[in-house]
Every structure is written in C-alpha cells, then in structure tokens.
PDB file of N, CA and C in Angstrom:
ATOM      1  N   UNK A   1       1.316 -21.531  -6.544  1.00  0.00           N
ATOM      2  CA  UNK A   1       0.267 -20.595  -6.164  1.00  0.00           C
ATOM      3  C   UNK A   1       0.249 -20.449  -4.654  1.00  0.00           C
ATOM      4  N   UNK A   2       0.328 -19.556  -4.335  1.00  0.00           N
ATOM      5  CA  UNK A   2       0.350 -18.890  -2.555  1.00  0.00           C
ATOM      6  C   UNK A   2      -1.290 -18.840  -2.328  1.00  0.00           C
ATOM      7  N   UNK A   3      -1.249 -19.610  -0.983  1.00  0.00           N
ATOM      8  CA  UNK A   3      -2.608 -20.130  -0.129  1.00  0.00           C
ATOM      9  C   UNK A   3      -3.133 -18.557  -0.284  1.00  0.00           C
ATOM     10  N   UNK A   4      -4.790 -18.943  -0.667  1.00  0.00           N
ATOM     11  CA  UNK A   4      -5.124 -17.541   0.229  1.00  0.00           C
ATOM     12  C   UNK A   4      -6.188 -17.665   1.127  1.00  0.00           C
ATOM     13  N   UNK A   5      -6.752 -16.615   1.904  1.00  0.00           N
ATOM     14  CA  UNK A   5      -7.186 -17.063   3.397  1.00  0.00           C
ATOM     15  C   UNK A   5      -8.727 -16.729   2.855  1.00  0.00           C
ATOM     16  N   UNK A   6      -8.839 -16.133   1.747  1.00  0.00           N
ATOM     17  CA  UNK A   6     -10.416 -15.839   1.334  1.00  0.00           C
ATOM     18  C   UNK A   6     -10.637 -16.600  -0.463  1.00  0.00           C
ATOM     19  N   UNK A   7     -12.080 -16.095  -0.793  1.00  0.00           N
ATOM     20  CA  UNK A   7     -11.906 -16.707  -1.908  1.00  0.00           C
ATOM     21  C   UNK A   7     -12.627 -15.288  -2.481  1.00  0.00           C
ATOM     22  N   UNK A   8     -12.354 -15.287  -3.711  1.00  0.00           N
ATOM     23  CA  UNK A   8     -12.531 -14.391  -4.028  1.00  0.00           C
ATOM     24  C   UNK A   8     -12.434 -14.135  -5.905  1.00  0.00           C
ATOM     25  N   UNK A   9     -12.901 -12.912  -6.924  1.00  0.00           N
ATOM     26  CA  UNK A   9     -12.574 -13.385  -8.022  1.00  0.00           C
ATOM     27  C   UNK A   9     -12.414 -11.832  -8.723  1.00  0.00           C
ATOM     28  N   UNK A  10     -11.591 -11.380  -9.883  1.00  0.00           N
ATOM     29  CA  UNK A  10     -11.621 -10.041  -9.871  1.00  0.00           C
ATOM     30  C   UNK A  10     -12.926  -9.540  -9.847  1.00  0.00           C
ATOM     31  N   UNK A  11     -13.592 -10.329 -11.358  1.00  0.00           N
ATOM     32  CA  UNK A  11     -15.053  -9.723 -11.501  1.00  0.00           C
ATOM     33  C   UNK A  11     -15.659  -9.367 -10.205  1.00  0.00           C
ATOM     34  N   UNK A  12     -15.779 -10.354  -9.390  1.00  0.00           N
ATOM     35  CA  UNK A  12     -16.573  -9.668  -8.020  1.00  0.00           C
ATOM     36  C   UNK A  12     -15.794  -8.266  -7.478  1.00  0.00           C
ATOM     37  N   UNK A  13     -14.745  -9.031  -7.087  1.00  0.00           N
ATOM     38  CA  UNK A  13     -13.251  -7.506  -6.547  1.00  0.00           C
ATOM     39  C   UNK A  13     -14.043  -6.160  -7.093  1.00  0.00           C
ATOM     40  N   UNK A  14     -14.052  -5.973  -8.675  1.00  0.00           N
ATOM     41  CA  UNK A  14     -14.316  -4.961  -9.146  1.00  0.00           C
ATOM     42  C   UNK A  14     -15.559  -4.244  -8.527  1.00  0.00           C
ATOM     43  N   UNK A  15     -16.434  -5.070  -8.589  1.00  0.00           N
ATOM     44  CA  UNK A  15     -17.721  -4.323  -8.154  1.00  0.00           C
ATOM     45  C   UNK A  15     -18.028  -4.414  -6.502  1.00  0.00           C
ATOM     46  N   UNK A  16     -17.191  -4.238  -5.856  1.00  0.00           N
ATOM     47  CA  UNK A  16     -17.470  -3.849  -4.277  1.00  0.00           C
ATOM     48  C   UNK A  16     -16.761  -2.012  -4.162  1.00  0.00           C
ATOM     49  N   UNK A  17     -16.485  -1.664  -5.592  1.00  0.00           N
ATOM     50  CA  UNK A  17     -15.619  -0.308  -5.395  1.00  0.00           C
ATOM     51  C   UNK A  17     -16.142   0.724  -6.309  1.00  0.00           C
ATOM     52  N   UNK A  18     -16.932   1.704  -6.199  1.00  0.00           N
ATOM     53  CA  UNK A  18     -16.989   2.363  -7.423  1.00  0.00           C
ATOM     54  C   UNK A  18     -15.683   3.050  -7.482  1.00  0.00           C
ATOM     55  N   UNK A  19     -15.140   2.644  -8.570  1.00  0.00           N
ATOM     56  CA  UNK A  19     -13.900   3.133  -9.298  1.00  0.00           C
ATOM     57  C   UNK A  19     -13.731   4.111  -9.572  1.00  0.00           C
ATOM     58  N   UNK A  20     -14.606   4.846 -10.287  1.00  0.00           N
ATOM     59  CA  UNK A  20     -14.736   5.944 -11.124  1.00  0.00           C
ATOM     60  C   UNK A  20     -14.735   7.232  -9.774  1.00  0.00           C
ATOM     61  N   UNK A  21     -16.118   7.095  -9.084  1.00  0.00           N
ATOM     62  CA  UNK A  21     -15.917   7.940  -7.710  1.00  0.00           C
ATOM     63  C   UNK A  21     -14.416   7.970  -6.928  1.00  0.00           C
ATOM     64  N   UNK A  22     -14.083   7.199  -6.673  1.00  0.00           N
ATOM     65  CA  UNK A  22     -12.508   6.873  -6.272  1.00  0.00           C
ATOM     66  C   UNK A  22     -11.483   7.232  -6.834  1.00  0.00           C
ATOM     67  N   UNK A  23     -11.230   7.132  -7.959  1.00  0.00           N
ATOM     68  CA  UNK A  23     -10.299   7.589  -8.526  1.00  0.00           C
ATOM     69  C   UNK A  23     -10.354   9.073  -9.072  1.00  0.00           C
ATOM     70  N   UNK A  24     -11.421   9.627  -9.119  1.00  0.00           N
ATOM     71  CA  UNK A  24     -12.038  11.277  -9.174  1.00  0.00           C
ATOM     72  C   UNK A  24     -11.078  11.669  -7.875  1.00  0.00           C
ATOM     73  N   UNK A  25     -11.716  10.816  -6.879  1.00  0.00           N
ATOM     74  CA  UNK A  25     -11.152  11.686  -5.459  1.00  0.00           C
ATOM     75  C   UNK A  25      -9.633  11.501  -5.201  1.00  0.00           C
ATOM     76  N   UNK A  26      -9.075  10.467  -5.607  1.00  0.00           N
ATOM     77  CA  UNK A  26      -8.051  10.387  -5.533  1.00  0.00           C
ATOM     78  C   UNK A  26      -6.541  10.619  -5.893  1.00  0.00           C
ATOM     79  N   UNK A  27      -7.129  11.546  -7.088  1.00  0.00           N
ATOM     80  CA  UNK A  27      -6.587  11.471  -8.388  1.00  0.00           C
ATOM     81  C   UNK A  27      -5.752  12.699  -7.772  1.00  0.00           C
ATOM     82  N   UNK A  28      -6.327  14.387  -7.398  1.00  0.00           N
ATOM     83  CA  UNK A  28      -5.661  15.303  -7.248  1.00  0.00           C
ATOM     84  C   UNK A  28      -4.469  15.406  -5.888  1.00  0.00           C
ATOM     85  N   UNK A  29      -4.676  14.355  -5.009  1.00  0.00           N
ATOM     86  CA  UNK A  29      -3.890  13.732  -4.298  1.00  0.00           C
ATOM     87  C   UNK A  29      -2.404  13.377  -4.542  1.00  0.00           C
ATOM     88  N   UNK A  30      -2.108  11.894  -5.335  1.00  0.00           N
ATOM     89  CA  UNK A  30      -1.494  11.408  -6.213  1.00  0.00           C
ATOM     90  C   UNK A  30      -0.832  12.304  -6.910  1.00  0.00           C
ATOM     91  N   UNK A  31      -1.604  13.600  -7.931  1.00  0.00           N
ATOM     92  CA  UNK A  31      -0.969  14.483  -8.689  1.00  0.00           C
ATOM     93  C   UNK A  31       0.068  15.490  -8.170  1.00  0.00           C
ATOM     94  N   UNK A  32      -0.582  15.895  -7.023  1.00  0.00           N
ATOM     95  CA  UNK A  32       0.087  16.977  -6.421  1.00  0.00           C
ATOM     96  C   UNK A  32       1.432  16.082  -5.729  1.00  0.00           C
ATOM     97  N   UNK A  33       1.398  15.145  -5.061  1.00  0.00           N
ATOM     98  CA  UNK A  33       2.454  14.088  -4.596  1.00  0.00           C
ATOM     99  C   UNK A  33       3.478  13.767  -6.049  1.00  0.00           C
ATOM    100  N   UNK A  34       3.116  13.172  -6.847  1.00  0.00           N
ATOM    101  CA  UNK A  34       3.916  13.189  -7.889  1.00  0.00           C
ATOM    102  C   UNK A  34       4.648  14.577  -9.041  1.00  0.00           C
ATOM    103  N   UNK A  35       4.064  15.065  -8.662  1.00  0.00           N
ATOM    104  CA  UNK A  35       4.360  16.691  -9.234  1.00  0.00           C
ATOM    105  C   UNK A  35       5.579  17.151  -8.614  1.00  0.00           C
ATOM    106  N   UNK A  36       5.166  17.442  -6.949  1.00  0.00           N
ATOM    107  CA  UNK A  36       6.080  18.021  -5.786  1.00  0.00           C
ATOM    108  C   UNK A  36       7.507  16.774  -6.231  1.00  0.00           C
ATOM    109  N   UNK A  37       6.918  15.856  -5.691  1.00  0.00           N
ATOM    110  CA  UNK A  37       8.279  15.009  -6.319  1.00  0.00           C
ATOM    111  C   UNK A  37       9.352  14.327  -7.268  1.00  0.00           C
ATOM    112  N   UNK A  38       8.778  15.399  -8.431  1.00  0.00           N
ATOM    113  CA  UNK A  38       9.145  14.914  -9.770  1.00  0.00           C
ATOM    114  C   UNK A  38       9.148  13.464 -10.317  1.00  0.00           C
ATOM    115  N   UNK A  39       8.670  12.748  -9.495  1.00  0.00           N
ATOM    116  CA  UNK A  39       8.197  11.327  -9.628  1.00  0.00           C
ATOM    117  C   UNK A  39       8.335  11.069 -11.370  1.00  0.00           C
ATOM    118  N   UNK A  40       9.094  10.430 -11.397  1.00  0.00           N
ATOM    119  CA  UNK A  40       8.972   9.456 -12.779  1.00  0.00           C
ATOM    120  C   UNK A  40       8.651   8.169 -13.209  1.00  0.00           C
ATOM    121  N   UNK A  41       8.749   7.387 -12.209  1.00  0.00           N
ATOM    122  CA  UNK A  41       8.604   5.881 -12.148  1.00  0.00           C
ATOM    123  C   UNK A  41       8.054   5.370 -10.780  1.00  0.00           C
ATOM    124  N   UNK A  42       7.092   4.528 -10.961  1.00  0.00           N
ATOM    125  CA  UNK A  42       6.192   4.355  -9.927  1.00  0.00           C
ATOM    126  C   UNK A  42       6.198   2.496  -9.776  1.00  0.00           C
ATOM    127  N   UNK A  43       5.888   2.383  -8.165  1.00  0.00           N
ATOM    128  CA  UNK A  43       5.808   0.579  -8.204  1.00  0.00           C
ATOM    129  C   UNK A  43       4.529   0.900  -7.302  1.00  0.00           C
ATOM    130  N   UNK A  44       3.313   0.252  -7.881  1.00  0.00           N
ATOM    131  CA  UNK A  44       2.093   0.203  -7.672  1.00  0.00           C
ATOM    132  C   UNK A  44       2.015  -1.416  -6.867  1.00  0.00           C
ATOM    133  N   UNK A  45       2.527  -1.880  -5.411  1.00  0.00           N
ATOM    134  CA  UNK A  45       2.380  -3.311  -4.958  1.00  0.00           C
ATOM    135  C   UNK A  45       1.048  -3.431  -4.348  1.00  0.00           C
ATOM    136  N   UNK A  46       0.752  -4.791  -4.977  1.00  0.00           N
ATOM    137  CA  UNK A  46      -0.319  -5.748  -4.399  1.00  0.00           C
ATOM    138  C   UNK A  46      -1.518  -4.371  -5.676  1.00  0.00           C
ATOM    139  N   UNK A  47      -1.588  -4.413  -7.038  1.00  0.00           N
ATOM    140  CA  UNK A  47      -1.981  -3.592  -7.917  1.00  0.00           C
ATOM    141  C   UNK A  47      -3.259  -4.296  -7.827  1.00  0.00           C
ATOM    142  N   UNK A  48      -3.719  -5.490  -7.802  1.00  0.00           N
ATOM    143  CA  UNK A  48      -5.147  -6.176  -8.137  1.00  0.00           C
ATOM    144  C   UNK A  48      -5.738  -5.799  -8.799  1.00  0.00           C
ATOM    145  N   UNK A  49      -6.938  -5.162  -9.855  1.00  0.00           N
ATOM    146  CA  UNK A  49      -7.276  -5.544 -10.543  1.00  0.00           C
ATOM    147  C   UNK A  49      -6.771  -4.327 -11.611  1.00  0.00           C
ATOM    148  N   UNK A  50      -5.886  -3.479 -11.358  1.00  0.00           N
ATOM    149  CA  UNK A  50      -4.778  -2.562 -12.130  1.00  0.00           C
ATOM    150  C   UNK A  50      -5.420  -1.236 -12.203  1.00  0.00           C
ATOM    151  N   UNK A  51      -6.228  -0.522 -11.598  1.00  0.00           N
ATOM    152  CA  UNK A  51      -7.608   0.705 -11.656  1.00  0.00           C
ATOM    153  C   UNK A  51      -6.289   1.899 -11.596  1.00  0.00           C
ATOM    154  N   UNK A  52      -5.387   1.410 -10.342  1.00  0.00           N
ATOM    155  CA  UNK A  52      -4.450   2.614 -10.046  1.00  0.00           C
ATOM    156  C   UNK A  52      -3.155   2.634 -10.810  1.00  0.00           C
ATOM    157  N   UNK A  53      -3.106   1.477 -11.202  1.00  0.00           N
ATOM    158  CA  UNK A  53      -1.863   1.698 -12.451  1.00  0.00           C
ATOM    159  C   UNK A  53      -2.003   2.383 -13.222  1.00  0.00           C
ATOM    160  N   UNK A  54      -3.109   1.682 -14.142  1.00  0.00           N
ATOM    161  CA  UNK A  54      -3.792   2.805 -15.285  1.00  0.00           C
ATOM    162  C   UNK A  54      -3.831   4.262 -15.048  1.00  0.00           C
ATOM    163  N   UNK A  55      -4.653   4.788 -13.695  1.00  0.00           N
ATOM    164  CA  UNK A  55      -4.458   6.001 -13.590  1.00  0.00           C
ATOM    165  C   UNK A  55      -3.065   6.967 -13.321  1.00  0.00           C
ATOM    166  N   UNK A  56      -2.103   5.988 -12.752  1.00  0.00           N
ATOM    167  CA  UNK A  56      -0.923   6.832 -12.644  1.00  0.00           C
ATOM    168  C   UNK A  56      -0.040   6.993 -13.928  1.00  0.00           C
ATOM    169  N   UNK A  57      -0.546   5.963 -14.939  1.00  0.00           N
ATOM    170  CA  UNK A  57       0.130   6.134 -16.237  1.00  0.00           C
ATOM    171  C   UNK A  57      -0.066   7.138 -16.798  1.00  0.00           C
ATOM    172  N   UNK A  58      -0.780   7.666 -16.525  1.00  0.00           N
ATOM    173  CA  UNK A  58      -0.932   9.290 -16.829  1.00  0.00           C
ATOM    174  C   UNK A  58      -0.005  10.120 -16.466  1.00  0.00           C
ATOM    175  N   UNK A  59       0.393   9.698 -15.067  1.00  0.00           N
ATOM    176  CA  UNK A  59       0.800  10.684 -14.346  1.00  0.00           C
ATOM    177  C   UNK A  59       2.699  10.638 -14.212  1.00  0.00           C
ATOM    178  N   UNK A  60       3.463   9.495 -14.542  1.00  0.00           N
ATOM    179  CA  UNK A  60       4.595   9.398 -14.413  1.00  0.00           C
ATOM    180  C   UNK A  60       4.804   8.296 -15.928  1.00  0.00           C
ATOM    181  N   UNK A  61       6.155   8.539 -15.958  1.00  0.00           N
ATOM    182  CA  UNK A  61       6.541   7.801 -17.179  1.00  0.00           C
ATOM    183  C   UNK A  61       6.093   6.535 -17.048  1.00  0.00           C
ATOM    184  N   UNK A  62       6.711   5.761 -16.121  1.00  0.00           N
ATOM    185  CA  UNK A  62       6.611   4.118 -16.166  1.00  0.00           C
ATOM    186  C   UNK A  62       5.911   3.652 -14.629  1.00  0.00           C
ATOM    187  N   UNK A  63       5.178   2.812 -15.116  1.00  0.00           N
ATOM    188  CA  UNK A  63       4.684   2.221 -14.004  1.00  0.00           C
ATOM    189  C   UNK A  63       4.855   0.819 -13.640  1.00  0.00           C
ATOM    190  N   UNK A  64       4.773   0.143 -12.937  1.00  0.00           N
ATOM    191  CA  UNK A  64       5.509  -1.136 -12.540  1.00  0.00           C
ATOM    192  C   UNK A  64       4.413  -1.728 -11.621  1.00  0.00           C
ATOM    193  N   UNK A  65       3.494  -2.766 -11.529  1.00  0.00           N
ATOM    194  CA  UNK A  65       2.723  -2.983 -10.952  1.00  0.00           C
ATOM    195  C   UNK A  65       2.519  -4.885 -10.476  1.00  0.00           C
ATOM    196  N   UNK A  66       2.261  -4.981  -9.067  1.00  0.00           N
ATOM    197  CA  UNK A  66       2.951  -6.373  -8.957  1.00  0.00           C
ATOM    198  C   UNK A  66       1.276  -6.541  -8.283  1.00  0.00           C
ATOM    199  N   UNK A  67       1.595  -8.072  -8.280  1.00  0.00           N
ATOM    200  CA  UNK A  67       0.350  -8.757  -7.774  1.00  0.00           C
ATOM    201  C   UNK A  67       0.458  -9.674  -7.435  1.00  0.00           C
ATOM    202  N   UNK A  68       0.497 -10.671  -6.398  1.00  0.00           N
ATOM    203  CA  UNK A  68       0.927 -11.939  -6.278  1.00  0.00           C
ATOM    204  C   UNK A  68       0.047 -12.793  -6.856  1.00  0.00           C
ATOM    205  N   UNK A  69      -1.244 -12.147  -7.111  1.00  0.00           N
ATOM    206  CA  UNK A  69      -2.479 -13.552  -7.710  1.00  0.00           C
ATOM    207  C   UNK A  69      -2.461 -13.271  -9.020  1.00  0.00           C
ATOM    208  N   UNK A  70      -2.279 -14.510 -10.009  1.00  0.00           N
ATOM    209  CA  UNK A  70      -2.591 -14.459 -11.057  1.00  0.00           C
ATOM    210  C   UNK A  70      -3.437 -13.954 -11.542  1.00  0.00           C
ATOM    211  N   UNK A  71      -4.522 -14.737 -11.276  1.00  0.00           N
ATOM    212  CA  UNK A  71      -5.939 -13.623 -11.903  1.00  0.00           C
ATOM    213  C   UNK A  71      -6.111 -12.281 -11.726  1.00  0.00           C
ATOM    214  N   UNK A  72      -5.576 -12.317 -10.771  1.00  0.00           N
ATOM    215  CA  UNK A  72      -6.102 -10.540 -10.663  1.00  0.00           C
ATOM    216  C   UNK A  72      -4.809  -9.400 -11.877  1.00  0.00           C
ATOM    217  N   UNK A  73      -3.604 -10.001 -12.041  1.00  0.00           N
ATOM    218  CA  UNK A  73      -2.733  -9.363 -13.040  1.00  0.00           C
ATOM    219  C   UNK A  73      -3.267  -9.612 -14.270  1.00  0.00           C
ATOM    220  N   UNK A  74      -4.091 -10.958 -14.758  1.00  0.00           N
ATOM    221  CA  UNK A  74      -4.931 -11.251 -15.931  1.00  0.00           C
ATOM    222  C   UNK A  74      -5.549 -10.516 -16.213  1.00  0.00           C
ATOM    223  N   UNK A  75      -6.439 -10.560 -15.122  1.00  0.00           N
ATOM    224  CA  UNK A  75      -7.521  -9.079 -15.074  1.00  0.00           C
ATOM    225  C   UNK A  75      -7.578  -8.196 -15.538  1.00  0.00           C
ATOM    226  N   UNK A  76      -6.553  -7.479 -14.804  1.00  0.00           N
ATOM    227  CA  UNK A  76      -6.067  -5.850 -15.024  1.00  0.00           C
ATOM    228  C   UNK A  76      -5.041  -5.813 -16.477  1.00  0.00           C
ATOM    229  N   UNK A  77      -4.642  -6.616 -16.831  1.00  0.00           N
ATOM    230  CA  UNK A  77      -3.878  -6.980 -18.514  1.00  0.00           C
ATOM    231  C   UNK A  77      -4.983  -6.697 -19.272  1.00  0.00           C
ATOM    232  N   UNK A  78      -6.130  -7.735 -19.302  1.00  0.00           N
ATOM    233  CA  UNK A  78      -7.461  -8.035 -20.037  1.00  0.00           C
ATOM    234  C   UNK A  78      -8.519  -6.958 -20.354  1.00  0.00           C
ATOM    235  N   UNK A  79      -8.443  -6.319 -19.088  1.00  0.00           N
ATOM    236  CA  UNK A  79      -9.908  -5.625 -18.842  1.00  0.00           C
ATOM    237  C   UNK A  79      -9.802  -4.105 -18.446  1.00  0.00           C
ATOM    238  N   UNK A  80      -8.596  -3.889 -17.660  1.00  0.00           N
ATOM    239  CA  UNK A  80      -8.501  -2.120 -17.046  1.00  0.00           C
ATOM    240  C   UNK A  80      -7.184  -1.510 -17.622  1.00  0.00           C
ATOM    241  N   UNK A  81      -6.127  -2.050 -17.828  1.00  0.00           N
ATOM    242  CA  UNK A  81      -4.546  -1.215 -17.800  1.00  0.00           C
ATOM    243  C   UNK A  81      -4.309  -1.686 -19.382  1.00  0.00           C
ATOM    244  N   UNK A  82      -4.615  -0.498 -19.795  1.00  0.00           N
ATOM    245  CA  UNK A  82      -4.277  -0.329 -21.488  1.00  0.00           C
ATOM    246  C   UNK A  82      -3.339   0.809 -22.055  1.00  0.00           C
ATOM    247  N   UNK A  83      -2.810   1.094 -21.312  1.00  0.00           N
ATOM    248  CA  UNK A  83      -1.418   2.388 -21.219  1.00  0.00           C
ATOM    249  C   UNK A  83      -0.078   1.473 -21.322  1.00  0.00           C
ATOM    250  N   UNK A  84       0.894   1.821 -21.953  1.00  0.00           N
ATOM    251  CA  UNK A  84       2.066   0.965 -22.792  1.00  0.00           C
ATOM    252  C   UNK A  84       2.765   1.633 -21.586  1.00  0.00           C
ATOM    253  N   UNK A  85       3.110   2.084 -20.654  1.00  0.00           N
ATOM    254  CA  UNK A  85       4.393   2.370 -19.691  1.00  0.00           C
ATOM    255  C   UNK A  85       3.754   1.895 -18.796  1.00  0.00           C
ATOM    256  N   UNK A  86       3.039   0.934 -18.435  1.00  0.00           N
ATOM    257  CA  UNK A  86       2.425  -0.288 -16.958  1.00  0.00           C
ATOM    258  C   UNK A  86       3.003  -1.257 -17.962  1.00  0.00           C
ATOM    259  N   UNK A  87       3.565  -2.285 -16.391  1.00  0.00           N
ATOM    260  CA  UNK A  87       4.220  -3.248 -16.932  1.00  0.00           C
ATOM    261  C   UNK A  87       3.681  -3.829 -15.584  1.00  0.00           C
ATOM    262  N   UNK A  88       2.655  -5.322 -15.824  1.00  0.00           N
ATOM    263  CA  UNK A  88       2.193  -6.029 -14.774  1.00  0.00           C
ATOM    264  C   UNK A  88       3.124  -6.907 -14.708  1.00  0.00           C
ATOM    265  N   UNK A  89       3.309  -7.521 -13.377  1.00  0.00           N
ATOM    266  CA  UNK A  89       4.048  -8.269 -12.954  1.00  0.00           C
ATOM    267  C   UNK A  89       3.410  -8.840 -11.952  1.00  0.00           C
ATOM    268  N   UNK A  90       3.043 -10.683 -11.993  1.00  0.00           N
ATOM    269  CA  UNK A  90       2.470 -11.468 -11.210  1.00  0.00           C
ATOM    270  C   UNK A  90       3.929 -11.972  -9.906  1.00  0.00           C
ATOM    271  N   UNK A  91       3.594 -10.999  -9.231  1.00  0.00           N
ATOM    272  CA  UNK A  91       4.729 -11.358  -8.387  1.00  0.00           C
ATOM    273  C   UNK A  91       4.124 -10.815  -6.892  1.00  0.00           C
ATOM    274  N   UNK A  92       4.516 -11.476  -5.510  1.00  0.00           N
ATOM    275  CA  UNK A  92       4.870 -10.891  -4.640  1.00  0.00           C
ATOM    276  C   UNK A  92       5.740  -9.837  -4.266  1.00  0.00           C
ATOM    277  N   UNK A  93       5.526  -9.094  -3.046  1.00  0.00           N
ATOM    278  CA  UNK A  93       6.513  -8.207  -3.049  1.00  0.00           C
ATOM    279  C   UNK A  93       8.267  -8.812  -2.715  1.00  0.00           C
ATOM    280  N   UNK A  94       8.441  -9.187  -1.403  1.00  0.00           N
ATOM    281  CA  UNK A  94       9.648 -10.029  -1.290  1.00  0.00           C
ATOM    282  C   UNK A  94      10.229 -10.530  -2.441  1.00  0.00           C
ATOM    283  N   UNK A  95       9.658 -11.376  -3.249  1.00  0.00           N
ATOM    284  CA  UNK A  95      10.179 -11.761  -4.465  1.00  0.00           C
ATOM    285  C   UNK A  95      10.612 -10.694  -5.737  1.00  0.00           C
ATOM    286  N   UNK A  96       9.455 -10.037  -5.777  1.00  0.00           N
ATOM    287  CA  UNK A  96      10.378  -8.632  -6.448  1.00  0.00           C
ATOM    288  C   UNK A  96      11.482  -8.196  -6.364  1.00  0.00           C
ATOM    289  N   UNK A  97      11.203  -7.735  -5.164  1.00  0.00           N
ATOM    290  CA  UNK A  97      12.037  -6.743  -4.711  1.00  0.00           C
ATOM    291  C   UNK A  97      13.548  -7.268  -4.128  1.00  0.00           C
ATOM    292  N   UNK A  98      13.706  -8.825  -4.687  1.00  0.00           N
ATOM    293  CA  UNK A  98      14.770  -9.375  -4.614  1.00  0.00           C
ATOM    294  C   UNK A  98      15.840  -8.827  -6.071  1.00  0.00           C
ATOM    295  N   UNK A  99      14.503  -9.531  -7.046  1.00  0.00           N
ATOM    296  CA  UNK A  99      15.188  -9.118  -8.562  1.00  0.00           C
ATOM    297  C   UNK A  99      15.197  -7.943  -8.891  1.00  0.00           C
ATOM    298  N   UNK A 100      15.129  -6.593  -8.265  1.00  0.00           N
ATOM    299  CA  UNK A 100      15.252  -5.776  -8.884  1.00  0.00           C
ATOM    300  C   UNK A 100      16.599  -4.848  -8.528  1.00  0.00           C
ATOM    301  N   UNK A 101      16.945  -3.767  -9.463  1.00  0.00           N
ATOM    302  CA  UNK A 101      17.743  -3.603  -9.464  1.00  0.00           C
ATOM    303  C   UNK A 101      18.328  -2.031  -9.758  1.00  0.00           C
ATOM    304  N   UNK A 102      16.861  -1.353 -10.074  1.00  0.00           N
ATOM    305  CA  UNK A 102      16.870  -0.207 -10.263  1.00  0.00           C
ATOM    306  C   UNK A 102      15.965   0.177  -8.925  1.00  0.00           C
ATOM    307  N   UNK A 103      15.890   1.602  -8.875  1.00  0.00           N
ATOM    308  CA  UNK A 103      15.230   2.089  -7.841  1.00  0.00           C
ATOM    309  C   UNK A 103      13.874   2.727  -8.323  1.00  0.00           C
ATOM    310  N   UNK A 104      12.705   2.959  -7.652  1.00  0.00           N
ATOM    311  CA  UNK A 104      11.755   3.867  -7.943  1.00  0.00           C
ATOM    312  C   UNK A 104      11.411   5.462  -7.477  1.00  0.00           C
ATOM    313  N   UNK A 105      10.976   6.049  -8.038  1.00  0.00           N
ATOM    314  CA  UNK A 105      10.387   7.248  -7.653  1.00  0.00           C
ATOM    315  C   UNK A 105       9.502   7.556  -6.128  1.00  0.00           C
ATOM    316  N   UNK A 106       8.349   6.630  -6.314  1.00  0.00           N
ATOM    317  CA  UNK A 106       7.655   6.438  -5.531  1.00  0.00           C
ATOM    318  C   UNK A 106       6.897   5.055  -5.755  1.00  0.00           C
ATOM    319  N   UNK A 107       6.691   4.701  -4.322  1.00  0.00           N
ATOM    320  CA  UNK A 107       5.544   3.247  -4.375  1.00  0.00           C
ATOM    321  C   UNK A 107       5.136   3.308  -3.501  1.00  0.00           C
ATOM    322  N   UNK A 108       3.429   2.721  -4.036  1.00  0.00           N
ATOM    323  CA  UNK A 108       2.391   2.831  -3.563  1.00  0.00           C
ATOM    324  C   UNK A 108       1.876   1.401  -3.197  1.00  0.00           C
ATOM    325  N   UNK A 109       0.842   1.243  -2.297  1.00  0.00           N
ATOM    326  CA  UNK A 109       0.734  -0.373  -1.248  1.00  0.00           C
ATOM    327  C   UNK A 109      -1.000   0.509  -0.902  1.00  0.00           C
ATOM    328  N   UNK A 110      -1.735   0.079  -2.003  1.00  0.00           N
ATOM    329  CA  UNK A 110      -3.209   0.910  -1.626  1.00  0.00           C
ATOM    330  C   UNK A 110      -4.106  -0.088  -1.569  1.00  0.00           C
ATOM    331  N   UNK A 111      -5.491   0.187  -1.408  1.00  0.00           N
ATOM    332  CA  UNK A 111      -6.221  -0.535  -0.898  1.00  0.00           C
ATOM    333  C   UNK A 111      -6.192  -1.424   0.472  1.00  0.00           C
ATOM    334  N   UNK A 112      -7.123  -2.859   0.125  1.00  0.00           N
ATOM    335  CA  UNK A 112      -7.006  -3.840   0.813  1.00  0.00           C
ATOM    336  C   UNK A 112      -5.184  -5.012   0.892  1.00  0.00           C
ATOM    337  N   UNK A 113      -4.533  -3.975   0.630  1.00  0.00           N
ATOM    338  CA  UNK A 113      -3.349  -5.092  -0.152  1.00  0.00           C
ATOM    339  C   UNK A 113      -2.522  -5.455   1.220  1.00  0.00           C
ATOM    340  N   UNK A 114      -2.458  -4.663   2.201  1.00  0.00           N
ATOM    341  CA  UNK A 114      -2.034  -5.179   3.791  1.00  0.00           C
ATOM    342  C   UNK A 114      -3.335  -5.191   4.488  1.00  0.00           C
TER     343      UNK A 114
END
C-alpha cells in the first residue's frame, strides 16, 4: 500500500462533490471531444471513486480506469461503475503504463488526482 499524505475515505470523497451538477456540466464537453476524435477507448487515471468512468461508458466503447488506492477502486466497483466496458484497475499510473501494451484513444487525469 503507497503512503498517503491525507486521510481520507470514499464515502466522505463522494460527498464534497455534487456529482450529478458536475457531470451535467461536464458531460457536453467530453462528448464533443470524443465525437471530434472518434475516440473509442478511454484511460480514465487516478478514476477514484469511478463517477467519470461510468459516464464515459456511454460515450466510447471501453473504458479503462486506474486508481492507486484500493478503496477507492472498491468503491467505484461496489457503488458507482455498473457499465460492462469499465474495467477498474487498482493500479498507479507508472505501473500501468509499464504493462500495457495497447494504445488509447484518449486519457483523462481529472479532478484532485495531480
């Protein structure tokens, strides 16, 4: 488990954001970006509690979503990302992006995640 410098828990995470407002606004953004770019496959890094995975599963075939904290990929498994083309992955980025081997469409690094 990688140190972290705060403490913190999804349940709380979740409710410092209205989601729903956010992702309204954010949504025709994203669309028009993935549209223009024929985007098919998406890597959603540092995904936390999965709000934007879910929503891009709408929007491109496959989604790919990493997290370095356990709980928070639990989370978003458990409680938000219920679309069969998100595929969570409790991983850092560096470490990913060692094993991989295909390329993406587009990826996204939103929120608090830098």
């Amino acid at each position: 488990m990688k140190e972290k410098n705060f403490e913190y828990s999804p349940e709380l995470y979740v409710l410092q954001v209205n989601w729903q407002q956010r992702l309204d606004k954010e949504k025709p953004f994203f669309e028009k970006i993935i549209k223009a770019g024929n985007v098919k496959s998406l890597l959603d890094i540092g995904c936390g509690t999965g709000h934007h995975a879910q929503m891009f599963s709408a929007m491109v075939q496959a989604v790919t979503a990493i997290d370095p904290y356990r709980e928070m990929v639990d989370f978003a498994a458990a409680n938000i990302v219920k679309s069969s083309n998100v595929k969570l992955i409790n991983s850092g980025f560096g470490d990913f992006m060692e094993k991989v081997s295909a390329g993406f469409g587009m990826i996204t690094c939103l929120g608090n995640t830098l």
